[in-house]
Protein backbone atom coordinates (compact mmCIF):
# COMPACT_ATOMS: atom_id res chain seq x y z
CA UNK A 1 41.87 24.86 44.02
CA UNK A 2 44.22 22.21 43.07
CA UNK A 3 43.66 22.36 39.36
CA UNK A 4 43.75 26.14 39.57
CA UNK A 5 47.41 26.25 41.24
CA UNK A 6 49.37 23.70 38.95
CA UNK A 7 47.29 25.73 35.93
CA UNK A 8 49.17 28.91 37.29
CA UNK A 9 52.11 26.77 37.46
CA UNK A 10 51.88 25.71 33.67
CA UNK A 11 51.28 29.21 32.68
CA UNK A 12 54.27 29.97 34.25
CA UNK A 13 56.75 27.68 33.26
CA UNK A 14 55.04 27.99 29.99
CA UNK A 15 56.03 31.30 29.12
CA UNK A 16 58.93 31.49 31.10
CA UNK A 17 60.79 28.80 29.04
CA UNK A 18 59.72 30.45 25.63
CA UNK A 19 61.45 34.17 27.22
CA UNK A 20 64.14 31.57 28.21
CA UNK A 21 64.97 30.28 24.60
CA UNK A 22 65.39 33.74 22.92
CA UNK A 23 68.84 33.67 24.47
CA UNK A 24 69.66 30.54 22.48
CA UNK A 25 69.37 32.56 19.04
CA UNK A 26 71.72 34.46 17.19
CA UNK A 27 71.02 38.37 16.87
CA UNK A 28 68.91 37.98 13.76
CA UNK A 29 66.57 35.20 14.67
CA UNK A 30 66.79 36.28 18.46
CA UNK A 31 65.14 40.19 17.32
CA UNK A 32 62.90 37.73 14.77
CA UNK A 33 61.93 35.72 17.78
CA UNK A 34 61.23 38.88 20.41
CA UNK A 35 59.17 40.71 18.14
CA UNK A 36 56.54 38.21 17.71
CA UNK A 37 56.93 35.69 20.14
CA UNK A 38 58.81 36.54 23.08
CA UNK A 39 55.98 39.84 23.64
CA UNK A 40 53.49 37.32 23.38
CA UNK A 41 55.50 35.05 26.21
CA UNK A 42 55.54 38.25 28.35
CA UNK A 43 52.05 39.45 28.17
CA UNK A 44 51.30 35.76 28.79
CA UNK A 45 54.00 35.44 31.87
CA UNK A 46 51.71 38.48 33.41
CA UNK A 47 48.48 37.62 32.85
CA UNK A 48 49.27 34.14 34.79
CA UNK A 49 51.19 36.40 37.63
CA UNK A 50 47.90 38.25 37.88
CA UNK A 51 45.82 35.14 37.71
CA UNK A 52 47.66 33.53 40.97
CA UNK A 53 47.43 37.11 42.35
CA UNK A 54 44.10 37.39 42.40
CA UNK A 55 43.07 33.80 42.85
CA UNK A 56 45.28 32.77 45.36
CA UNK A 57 47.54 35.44 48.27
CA UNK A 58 50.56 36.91 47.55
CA UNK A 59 52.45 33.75 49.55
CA UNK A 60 51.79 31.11 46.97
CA UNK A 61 51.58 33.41 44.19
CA UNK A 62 55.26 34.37 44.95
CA UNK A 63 56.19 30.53 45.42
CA UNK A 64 54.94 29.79 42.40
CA UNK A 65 56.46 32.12 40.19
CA UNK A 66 59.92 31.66 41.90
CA UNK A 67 59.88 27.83 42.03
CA UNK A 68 58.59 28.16 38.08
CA UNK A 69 61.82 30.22 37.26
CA UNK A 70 64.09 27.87 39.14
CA UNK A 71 62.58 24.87 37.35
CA UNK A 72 62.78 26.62 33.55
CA UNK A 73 66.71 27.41 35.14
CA UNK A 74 67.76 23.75 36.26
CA UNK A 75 65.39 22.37 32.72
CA UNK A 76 67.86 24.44 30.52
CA UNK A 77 70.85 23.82 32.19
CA UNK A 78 70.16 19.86 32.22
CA UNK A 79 69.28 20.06 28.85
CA UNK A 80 72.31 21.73 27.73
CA UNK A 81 74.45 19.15 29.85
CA UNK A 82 72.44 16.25 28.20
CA UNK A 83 72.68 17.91 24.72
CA UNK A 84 76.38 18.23 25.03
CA UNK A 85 77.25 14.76 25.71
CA UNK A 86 74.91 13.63 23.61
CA UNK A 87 76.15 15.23 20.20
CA UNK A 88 79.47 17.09 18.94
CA UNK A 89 79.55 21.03 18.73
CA UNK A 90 79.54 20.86 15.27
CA UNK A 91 76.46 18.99 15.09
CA UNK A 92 74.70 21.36 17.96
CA UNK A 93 75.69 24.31 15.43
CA UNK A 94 74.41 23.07 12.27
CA UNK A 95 71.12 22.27 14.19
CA UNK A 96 71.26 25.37 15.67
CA UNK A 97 71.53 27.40 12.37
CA UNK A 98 68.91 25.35 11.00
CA UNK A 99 66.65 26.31 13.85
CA UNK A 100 67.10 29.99 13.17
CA UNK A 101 66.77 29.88 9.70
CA UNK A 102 63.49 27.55 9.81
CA UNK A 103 62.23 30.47 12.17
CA UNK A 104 63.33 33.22 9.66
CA UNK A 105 61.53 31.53 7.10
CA UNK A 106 58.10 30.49 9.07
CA UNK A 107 58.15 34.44 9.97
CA UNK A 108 58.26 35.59 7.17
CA UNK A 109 56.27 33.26 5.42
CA UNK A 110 53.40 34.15 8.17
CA UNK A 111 53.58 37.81 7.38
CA UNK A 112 53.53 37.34 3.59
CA UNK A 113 50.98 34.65 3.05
């Protein structure tokens, strides 16, 4: 029951924290990224909703996904504290635009080849 619980968990934060980076993008990589992965991250953030639903009662179920949110919350917002201190803001940009442009490219190189 154990296993079962912390693999709701995972599901979870899983998908949670890929819905939770769209809103890093820009506009162009951020519709890229919701199109084809962010639907994917929903209709998985569901199915695991429905898997502690029906394997566990609503109690934990509602624990779960609340104390999965909080934890994808406080990982971003450490994260951006960290990343912040760590590097400049022009640095954090030009990795940033890389990111979305590496993403532009993998899509489209998926749906062509």
């Amino acid at each position: 029951m154990i296993i079962k619980y912390i693999s709701f968990l995972t599901g979870i934060v899983w998908s949670y924290s890929i819905i939770k980076t769209q809103s890093v993008f820009d506009k162009k990589a951020g519709l890229i990224f919701k199109l084809f992965i962010s639907k994917v991250s929903w209709l998985t953030l569901i199915a695991a909703c429905y898997f502690g639903y029906k394997n566990f009662s609503i109690g934990p179920t509602v624990i779960g996904i609340v104390s999965g949110v909080l934890l994808v919350h406080i990982g971003f917002y450490f994260l951006r504290k960290f990343l912040i201190s760590k590097f400049s803001e022009k640095n954090l940009l030009i990795f940033k635009t890389f990111l979305e442009y590496s993403l532009i490219a993998w899509v489209v190189y998926y749906i062509f080849f």
